[in-house]
PDB file of N, CA and C in Angstrom:
ATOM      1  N   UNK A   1      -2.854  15.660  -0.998  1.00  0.00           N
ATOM      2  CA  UNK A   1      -2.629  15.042   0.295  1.00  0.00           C
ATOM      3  C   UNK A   1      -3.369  13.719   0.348  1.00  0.00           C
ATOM      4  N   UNK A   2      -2.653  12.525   0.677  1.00  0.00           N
ATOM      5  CA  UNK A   2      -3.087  11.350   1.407  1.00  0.00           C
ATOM      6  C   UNK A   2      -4.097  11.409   2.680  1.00  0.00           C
ATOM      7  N   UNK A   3      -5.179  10.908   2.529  1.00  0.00           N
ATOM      8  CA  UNK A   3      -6.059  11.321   3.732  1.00  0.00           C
ATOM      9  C   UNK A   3      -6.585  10.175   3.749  1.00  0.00           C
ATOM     10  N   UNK A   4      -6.223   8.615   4.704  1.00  0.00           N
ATOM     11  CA  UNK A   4      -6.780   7.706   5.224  1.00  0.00           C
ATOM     12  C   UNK A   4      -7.137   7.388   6.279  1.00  0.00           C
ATOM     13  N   UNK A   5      -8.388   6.520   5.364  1.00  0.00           N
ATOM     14  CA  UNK A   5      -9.971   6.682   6.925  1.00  0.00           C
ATOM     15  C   UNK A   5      -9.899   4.829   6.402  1.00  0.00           C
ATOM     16  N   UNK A   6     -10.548   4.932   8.010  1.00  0.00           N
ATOM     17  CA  UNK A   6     -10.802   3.621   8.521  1.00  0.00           C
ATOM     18  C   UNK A   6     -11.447   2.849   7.278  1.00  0.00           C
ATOM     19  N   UNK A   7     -12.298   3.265   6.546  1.00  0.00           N
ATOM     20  CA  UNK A   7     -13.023   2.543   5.242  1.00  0.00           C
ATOM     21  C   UNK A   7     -12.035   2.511   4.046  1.00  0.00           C
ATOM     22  N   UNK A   8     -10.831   3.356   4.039  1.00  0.00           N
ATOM     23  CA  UNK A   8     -10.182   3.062   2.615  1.00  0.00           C
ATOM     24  C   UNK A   8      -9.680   1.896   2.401  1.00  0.00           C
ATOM     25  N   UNK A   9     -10.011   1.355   1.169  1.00  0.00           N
ATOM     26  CA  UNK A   9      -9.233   0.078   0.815  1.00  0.00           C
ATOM     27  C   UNK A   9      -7.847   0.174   0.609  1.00  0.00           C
ATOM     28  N   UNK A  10      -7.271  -0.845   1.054  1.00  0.00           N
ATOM     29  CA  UNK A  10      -5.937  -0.347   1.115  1.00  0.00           C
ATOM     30  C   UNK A  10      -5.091  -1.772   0.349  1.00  0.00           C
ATOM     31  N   UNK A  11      -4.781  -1.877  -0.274  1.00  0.00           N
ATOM     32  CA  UNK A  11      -3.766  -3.436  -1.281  1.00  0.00           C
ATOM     33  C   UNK A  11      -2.452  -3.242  -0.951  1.00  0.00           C
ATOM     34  N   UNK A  12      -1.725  -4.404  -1.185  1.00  0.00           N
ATOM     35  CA  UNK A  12      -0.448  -4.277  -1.593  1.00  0.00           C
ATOM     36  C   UNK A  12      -0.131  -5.114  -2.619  1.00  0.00           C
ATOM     37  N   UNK A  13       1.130  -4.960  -2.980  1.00  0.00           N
ATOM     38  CA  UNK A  13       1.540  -5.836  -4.283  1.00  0.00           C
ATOM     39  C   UNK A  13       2.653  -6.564  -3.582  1.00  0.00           C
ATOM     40  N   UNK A  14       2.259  -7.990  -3.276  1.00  0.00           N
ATOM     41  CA  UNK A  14       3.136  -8.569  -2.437  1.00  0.00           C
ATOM     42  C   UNK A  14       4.697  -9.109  -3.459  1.00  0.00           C
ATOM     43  N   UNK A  15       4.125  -8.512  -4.569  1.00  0.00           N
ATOM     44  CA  UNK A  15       5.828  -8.941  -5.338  1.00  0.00           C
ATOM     45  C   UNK A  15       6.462  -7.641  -5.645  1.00  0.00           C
ATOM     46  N   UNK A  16       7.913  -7.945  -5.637  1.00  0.00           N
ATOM     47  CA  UNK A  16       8.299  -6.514  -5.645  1.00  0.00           C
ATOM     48  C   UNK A  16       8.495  -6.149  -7.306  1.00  0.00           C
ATOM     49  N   UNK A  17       7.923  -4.713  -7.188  1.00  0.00           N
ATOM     50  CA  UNK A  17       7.790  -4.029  -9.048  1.00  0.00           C
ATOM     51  C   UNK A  17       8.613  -3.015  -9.546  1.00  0.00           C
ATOM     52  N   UNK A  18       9.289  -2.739 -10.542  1.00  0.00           N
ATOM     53  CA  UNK A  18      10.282  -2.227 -11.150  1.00  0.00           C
ATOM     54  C   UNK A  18      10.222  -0.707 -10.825  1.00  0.00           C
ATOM     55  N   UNK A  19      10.417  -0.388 -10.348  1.00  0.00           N
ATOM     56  CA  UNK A  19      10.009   1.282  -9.817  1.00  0.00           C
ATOM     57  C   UNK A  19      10.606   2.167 -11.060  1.00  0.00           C
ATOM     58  N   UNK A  20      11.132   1.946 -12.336  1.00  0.00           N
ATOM     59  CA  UNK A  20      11.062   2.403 -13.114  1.00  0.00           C
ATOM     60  C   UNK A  20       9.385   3.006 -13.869  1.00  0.00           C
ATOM     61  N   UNK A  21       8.507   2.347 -13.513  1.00  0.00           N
ATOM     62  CA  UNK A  21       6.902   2.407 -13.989  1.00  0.00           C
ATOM     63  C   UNK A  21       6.276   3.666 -13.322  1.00  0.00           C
ATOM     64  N   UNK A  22       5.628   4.107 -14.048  1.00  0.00           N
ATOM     65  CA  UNK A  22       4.970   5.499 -13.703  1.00  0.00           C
ATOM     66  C   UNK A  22       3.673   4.686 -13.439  1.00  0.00           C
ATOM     67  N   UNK A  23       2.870   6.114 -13.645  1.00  0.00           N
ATOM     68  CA  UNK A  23       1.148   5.775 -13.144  1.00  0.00           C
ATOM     69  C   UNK A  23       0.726   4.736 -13.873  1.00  0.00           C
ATOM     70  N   UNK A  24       0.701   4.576 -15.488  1.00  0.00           N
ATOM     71  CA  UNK A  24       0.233   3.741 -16.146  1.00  0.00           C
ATOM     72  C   UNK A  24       0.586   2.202 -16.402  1.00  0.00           C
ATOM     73  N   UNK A  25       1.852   2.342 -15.840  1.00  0.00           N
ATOM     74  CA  UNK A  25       3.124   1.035 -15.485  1.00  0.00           C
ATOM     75  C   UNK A  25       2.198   0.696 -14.584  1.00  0.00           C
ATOM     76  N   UNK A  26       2.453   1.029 -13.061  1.00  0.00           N
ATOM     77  CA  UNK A  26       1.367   0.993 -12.090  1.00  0.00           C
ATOM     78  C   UNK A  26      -0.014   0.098 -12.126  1.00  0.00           C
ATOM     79  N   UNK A  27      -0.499   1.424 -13.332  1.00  0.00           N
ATOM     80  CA  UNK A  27      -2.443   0.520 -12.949  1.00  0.00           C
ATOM     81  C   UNK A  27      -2.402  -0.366 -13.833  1.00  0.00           C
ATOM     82  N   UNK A  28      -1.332  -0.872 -14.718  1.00  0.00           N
ATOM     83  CA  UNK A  28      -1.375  -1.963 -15.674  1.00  0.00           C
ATOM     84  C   UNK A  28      -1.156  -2.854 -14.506  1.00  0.00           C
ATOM     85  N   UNK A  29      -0.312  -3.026 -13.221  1.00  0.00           N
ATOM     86  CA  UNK A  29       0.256  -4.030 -12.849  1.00  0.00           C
ATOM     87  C   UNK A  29      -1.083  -4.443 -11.520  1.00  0.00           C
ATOM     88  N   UNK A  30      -1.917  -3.080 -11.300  1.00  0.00           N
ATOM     89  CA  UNK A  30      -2.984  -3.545 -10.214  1.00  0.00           C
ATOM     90  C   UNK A  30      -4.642  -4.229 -11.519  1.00  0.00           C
ATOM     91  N   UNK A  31      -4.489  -4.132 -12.857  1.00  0.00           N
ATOM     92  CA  UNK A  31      -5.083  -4.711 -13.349  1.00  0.00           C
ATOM     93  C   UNK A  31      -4.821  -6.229 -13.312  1.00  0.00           C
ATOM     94  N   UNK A  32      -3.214  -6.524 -13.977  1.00  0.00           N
ATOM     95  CA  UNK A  32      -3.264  -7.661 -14.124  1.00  0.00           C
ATOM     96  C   UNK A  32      -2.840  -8.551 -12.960  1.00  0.00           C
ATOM     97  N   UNK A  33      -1.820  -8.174 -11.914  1.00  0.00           N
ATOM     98  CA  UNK A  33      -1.439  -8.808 -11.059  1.00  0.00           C
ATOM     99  C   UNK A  33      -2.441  -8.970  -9.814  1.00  0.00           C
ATOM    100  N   UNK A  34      -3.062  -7.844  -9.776  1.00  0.00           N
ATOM    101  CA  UNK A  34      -4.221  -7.512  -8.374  1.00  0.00           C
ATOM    102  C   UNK A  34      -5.387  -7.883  -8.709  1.00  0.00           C
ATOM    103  N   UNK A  35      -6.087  -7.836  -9.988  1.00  0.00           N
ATOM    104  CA  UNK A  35      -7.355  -7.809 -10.661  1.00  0.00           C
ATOM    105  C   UNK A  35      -8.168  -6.980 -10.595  1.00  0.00           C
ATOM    106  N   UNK A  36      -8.007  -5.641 -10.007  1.00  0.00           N
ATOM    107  CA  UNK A  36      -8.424  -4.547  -9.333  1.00  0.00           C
ATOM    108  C   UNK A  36      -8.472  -3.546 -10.537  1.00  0.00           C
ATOM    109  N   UNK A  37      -9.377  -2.913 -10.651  1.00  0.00           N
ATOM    110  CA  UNK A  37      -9.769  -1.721 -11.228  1.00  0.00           C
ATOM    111  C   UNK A  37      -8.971  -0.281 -10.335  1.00  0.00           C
ATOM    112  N   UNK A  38      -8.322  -0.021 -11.050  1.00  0.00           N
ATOM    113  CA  UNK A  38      -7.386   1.607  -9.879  1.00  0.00           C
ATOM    114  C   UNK A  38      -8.427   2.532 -10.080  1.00  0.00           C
ATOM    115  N   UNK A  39      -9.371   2.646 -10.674  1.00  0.00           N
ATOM    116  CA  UNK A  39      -9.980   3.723 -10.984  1.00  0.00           C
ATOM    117  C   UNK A  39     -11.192   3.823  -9.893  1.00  0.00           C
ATOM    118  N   UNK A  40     -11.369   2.588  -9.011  1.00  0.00           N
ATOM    119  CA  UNK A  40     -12.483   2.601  -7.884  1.00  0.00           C
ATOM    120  C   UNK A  40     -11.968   3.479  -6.551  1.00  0.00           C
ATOM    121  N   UNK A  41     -11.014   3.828  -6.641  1.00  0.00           N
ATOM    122  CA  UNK A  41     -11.159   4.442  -5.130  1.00  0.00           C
ATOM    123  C   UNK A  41     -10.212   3.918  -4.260  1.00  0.00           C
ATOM    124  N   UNK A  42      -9.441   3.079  -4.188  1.00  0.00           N
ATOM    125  CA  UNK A  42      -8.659   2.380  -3.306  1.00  0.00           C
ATOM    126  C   UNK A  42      -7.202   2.897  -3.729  1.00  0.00           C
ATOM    127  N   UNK A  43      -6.484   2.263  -2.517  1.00  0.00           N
ATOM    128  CA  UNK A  43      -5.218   2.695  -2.684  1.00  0.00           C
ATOM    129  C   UNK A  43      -4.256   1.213  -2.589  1.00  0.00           C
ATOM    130  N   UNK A  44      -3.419   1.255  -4.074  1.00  0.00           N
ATOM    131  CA  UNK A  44      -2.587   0.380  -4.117  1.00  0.00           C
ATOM    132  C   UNK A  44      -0.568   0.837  -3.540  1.00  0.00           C
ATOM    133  N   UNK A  45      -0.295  -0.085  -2.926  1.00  0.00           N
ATOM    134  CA  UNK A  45       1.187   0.224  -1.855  1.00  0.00           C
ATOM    135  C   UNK A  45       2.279  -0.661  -2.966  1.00  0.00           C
ATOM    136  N   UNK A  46       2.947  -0.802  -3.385  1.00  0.00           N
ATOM    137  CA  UNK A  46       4.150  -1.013  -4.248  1.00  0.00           C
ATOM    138  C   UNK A  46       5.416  -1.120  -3.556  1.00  0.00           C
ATOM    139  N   UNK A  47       6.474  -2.111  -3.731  1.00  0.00           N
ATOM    140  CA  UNK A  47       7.526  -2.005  -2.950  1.00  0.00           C
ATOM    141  C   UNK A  47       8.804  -2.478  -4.088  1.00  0.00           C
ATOM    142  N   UNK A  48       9.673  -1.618  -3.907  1.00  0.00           N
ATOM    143  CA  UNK A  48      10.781  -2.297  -4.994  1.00  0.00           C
ATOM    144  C   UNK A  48      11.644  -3.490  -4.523  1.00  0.00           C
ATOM    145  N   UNK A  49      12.565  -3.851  -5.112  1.00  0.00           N
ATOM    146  CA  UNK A  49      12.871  -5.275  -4.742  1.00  0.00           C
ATOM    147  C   UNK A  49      13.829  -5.105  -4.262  1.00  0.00           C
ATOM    148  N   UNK A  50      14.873  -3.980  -3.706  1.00  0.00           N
ATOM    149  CA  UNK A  50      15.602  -4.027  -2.698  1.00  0.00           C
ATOM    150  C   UNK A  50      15.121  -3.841  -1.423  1.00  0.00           C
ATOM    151  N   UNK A  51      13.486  -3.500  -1.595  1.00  0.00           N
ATOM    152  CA  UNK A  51      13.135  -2.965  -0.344  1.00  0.00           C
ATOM    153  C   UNK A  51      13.537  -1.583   0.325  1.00  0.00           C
ATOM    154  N   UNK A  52      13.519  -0.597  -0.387  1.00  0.00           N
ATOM    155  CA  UNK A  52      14.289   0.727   0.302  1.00  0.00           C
ATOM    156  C   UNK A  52      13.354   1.903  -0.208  1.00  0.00           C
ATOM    157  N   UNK A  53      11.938   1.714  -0.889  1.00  0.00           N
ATOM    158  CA  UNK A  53      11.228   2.604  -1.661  1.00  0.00           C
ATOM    159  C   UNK A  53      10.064   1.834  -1.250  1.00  0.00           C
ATOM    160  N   UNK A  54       9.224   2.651  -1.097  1.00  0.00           N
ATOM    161  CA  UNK A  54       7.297   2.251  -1.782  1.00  0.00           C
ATOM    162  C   UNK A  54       6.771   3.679  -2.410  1.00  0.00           C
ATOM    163  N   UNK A  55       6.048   3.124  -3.172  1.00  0.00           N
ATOM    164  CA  UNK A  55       5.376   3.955  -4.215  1.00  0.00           C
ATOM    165  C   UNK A  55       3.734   3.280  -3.991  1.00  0.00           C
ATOM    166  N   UNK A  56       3.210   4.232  -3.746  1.00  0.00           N
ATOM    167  CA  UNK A  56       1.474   4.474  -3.514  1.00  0.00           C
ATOM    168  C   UNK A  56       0.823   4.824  -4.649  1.00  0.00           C
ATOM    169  N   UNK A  57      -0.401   4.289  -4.919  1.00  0.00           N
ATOM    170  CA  UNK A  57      -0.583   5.088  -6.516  1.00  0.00           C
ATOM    171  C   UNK A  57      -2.586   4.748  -5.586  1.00  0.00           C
ATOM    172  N   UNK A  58      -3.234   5.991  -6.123  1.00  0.00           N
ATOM    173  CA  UNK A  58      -4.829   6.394  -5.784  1.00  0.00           C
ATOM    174  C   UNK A  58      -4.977   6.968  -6.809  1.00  0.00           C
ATOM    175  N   UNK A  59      -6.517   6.944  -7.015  1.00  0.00           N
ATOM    176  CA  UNK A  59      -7.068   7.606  -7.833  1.00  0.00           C
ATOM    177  C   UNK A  59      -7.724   8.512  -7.217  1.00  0.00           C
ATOM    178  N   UNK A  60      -7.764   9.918  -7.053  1.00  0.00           N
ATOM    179  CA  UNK A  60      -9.057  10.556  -6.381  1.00  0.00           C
ATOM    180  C   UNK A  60     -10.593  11.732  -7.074  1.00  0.00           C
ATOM    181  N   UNK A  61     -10.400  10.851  -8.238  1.00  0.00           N
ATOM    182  CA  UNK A  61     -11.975  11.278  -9.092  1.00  0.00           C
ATOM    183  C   UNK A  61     -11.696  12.069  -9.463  1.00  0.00           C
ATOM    184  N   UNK A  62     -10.847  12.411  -9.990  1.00  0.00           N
ATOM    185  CA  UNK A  62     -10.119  13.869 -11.258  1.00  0.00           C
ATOM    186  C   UNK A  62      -8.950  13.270 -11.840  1.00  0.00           C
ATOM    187  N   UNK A  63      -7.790  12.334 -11.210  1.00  0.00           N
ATOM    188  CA  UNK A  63      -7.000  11.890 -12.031  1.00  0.00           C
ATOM    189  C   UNK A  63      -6.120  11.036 -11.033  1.00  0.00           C
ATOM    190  N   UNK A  64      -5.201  10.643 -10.960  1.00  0.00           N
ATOM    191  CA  UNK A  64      -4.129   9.674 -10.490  1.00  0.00           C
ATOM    192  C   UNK A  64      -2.803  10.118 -10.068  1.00  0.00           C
ATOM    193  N   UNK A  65      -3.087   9.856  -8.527  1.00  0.00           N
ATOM    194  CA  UNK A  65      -1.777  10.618  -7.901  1.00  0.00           C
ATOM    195  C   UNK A  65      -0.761   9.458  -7.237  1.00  0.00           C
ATOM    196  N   UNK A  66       0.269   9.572  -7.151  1.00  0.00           N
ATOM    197  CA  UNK A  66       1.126   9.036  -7.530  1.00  0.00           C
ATOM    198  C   UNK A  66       2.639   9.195  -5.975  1.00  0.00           C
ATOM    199  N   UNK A  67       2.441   8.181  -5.464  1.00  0.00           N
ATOM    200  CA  UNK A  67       3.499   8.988  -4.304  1.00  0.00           C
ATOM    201  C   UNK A  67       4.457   8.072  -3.698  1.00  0.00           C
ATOM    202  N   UNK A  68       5.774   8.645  -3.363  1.00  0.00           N
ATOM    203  CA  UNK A  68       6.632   7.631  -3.366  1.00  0.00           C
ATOM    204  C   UNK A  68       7.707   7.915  -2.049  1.00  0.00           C
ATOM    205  N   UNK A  69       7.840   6.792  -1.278  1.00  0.00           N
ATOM    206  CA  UNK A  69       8.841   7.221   0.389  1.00  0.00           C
ATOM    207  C   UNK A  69      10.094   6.435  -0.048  1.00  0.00           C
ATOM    208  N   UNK A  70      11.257   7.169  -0.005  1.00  0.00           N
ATOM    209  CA  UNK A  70      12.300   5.818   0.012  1.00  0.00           C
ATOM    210  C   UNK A  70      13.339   6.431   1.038  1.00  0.00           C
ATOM    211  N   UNK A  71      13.394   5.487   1.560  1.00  0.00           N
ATOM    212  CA  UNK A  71      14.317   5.552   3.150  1.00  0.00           C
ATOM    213  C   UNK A  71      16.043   5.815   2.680  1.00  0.00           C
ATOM    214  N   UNK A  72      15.851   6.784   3.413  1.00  0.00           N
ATOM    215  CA  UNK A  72      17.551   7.451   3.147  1.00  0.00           C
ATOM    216  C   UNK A  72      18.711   6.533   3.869  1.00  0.00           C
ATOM    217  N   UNK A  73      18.535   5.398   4.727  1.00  0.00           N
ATOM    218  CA  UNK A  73      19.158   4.803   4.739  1.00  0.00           C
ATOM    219  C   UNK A  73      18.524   3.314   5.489  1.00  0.00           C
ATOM    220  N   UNK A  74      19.293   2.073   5.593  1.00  0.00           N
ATOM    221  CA  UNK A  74      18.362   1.032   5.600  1.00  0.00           C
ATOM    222  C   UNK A  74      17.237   0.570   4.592  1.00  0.00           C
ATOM    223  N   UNK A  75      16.195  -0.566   5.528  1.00  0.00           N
ATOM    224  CA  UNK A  75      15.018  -1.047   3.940  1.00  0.00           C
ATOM    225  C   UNK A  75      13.433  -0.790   5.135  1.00  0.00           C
ATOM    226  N   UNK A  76      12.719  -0.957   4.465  1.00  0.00           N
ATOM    227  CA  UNK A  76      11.427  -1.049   5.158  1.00  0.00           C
ATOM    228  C   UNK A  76      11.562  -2.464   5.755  1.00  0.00           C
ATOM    229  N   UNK A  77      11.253  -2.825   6.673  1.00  0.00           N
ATOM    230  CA  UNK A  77      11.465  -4.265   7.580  1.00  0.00           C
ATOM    231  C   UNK A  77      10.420  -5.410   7.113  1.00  0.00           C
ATOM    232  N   UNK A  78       9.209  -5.083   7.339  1.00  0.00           N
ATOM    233  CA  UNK A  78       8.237  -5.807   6.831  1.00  0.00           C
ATOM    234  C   UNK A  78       7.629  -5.550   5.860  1.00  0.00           C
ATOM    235  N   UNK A  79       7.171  -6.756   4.967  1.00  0.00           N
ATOM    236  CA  UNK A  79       6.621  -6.746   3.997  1.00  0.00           C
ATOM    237  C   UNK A  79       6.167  -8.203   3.636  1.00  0.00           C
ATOM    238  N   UNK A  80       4.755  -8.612   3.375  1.00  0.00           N
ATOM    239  CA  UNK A  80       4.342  -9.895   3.276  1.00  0.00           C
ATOM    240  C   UNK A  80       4.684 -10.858   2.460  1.00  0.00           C
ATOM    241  N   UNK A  81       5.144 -12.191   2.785  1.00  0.00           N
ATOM    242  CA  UNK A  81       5.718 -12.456   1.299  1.00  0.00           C
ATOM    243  C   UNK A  81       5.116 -14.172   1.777  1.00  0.00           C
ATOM    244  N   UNK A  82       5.298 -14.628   0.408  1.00  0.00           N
ATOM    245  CA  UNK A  82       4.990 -16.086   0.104  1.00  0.00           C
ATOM    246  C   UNK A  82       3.546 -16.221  -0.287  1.00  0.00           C
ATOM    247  N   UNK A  83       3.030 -17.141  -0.977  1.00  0.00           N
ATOM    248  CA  UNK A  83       1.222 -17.638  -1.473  1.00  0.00           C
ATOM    249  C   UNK A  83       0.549 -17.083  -0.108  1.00  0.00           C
ATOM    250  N   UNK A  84       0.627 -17.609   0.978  1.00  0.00           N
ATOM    251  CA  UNK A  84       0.048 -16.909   1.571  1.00  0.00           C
ATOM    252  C   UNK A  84       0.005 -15.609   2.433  1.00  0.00           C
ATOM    253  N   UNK A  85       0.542 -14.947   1.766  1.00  0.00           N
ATOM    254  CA  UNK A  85       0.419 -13.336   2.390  1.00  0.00           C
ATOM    255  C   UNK A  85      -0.979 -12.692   2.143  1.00  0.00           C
ATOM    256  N   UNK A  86      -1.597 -11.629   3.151  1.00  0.00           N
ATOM    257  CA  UNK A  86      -2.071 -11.010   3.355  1.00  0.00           C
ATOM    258  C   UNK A  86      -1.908  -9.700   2.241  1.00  0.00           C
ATOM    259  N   UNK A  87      -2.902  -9.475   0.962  1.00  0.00           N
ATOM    260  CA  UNK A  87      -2.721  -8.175   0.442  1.00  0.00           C
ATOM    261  C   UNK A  87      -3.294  -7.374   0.522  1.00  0.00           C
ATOM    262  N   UNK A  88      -4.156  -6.925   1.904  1.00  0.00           N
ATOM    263  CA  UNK A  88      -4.782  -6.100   2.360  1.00  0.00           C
ATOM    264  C   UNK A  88      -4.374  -5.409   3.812  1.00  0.00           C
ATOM    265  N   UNK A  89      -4.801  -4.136   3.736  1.00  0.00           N
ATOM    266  CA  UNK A  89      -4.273  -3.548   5.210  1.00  0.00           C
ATOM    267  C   UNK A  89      -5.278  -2.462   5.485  1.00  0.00           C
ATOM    268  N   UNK A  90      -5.225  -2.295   6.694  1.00  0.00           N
ATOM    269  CA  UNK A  90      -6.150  -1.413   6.878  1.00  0.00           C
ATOM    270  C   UNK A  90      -5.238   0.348   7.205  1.00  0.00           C
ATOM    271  N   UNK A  91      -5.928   1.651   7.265  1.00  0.00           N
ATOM    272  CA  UNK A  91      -5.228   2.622   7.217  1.00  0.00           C
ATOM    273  C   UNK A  91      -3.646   2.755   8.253  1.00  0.00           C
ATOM    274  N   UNK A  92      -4.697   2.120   9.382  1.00  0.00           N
ATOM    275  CA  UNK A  92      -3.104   2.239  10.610  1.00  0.00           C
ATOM    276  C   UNK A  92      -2.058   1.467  10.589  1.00  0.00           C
ATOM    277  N   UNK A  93      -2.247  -0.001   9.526  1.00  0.00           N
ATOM    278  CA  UNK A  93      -1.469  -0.585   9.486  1.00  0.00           C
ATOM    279  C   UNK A  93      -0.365  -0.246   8.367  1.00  0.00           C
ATOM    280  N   UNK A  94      -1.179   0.409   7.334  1.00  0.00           N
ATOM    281  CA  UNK A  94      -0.511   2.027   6.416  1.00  0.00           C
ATOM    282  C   UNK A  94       0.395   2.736   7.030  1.00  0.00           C
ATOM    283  N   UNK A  95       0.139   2.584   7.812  1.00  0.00           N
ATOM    284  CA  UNK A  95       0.748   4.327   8.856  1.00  0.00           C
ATOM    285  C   UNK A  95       2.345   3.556   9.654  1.00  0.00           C
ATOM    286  N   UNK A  96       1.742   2.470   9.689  1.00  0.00           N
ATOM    287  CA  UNK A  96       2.913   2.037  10.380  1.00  0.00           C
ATOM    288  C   UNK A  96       4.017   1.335   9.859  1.00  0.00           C
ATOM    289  N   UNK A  97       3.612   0.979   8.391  1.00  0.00           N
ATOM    290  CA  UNK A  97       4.394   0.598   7.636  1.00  0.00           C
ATOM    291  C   UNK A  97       5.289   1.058   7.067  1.00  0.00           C
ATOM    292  N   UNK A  98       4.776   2.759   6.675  1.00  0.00           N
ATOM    293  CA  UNK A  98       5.367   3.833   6.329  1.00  0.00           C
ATOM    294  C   UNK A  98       5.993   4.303   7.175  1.00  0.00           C
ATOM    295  N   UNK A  99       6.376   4.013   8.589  1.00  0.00           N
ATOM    296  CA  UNK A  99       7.348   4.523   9.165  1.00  0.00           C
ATOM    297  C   UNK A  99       8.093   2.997  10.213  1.00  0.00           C
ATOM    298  N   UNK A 100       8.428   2.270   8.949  1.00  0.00           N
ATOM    299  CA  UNK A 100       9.185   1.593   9.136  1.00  0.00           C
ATOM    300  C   UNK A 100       8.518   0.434  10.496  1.00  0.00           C
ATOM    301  N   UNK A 101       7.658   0.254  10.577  1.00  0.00           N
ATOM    302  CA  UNK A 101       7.411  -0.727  11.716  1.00  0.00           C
ATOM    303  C   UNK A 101       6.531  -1.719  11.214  1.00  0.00           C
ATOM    304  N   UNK A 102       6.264  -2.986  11.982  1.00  0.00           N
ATOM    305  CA  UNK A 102       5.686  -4.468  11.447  1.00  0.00           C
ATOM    306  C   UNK A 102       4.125  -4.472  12.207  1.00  0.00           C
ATOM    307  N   UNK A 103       2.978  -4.050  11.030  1.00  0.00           N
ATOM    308  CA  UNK A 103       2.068  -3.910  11.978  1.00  0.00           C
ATOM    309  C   UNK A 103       1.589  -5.136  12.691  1.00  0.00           C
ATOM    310  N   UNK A 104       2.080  -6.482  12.367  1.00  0.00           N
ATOM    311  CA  UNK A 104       1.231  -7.582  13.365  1.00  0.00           C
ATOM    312  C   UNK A 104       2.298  -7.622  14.419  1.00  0.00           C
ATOM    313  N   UNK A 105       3.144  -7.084  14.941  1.00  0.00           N
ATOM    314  CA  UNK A 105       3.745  -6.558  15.947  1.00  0.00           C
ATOM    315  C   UNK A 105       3.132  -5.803  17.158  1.00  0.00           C
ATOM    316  N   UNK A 106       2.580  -4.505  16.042  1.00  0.00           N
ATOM    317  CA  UNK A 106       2.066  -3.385  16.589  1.00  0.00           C
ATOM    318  C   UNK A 106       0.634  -4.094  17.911  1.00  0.00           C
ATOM    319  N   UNK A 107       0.879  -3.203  19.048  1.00  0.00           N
ATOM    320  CA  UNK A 107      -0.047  -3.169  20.045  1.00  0.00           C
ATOM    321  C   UNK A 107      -1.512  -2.534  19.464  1.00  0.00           C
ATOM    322  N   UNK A 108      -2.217  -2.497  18.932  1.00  0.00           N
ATOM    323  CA  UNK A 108      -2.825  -1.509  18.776  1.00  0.00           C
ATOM    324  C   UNK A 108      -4.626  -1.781  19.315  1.00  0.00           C
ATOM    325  N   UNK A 109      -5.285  -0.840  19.716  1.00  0.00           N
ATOM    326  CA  UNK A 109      -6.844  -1.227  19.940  1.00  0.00           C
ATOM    327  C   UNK A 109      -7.484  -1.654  18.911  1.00  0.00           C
ATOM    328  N   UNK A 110      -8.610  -2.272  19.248  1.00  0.00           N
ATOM    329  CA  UNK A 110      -9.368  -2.868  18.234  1.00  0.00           C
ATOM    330  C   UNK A 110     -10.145  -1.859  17.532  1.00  0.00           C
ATOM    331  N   UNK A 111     -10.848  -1.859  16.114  1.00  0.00           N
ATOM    332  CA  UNK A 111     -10.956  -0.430  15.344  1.00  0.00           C
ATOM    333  C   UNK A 111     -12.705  -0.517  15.964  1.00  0.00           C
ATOM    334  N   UNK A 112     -13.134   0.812  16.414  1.00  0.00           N
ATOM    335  CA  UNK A 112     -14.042   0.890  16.922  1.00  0.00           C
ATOM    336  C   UNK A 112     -15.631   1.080  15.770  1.00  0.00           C
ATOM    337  N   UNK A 113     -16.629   0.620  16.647  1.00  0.00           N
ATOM    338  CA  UNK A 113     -17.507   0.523  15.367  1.00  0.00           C
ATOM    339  C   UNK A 113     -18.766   0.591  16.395  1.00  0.00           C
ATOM    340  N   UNK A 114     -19.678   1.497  16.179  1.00  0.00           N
ATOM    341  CA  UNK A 114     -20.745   1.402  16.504  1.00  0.00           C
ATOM    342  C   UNK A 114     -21.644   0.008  16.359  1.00  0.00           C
ATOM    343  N   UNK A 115     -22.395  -0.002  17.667  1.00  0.00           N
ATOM    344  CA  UNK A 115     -22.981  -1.299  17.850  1.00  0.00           C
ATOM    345  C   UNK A 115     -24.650  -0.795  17.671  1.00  0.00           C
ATOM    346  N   UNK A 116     -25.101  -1.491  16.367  1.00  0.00           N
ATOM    347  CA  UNK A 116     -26.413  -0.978  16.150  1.00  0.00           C
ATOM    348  C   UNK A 116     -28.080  -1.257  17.673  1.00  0.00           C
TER     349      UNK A 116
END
């Protein structure tokens, strides 16, 4: 099970990748394209180039799990694109992506944080 908390790192791969690639396809492409080590803990988001699939790939300190949504009909709407896109997200903006919605759209509260 996917279990994201406010601290998980969360990437995307703002170009779209051959969804033919398994896990090792994968952390080859968050080595060289992301510069990211997959083996730290974070979770990299993948999108194919019709836009109708994402594939998630985590590591969770025993081995590399591997998970994939593709919309039975239509594409996922948003997705960041051009030099300057954003390849970071935080969990809710995860959440909302995965069910098809544009999180700088989204209404949402500000993420709460204790004030020392």
């Amino acid at each position: 099970m996917l279990q994201l908390t406010p601290q998980t790192r969360i990437f995307l791969a703002v170009e779209p990748v051959d969804f033919r690639k398994g896990i090792d396809g994968l952390a080859a492409v968050c080595r060289r394209a992301l510069g990211a080590n997959p083996l730290e803990g974070a979770v990299y988001v993948f999108r194919n180039r019709s836009g109708t699939a994402l594939k998630i790939l985590f590591y969770d300190g025993q081995g590399f799990r591997l998970c994939m949504k593709r919309r039975s009909q239509g594409r996922f709407h948003w997705w960041p694109s051009g030099p300057e896109a954003a390849s970071a997200l935080s969990a809710r903006e995860l959440a909302i992506v995965l069910w098809n919605g544009n999180p700088q759209q989204a209404a949402m509260a500000q993420d709460w944080r204790r004030v020392a």
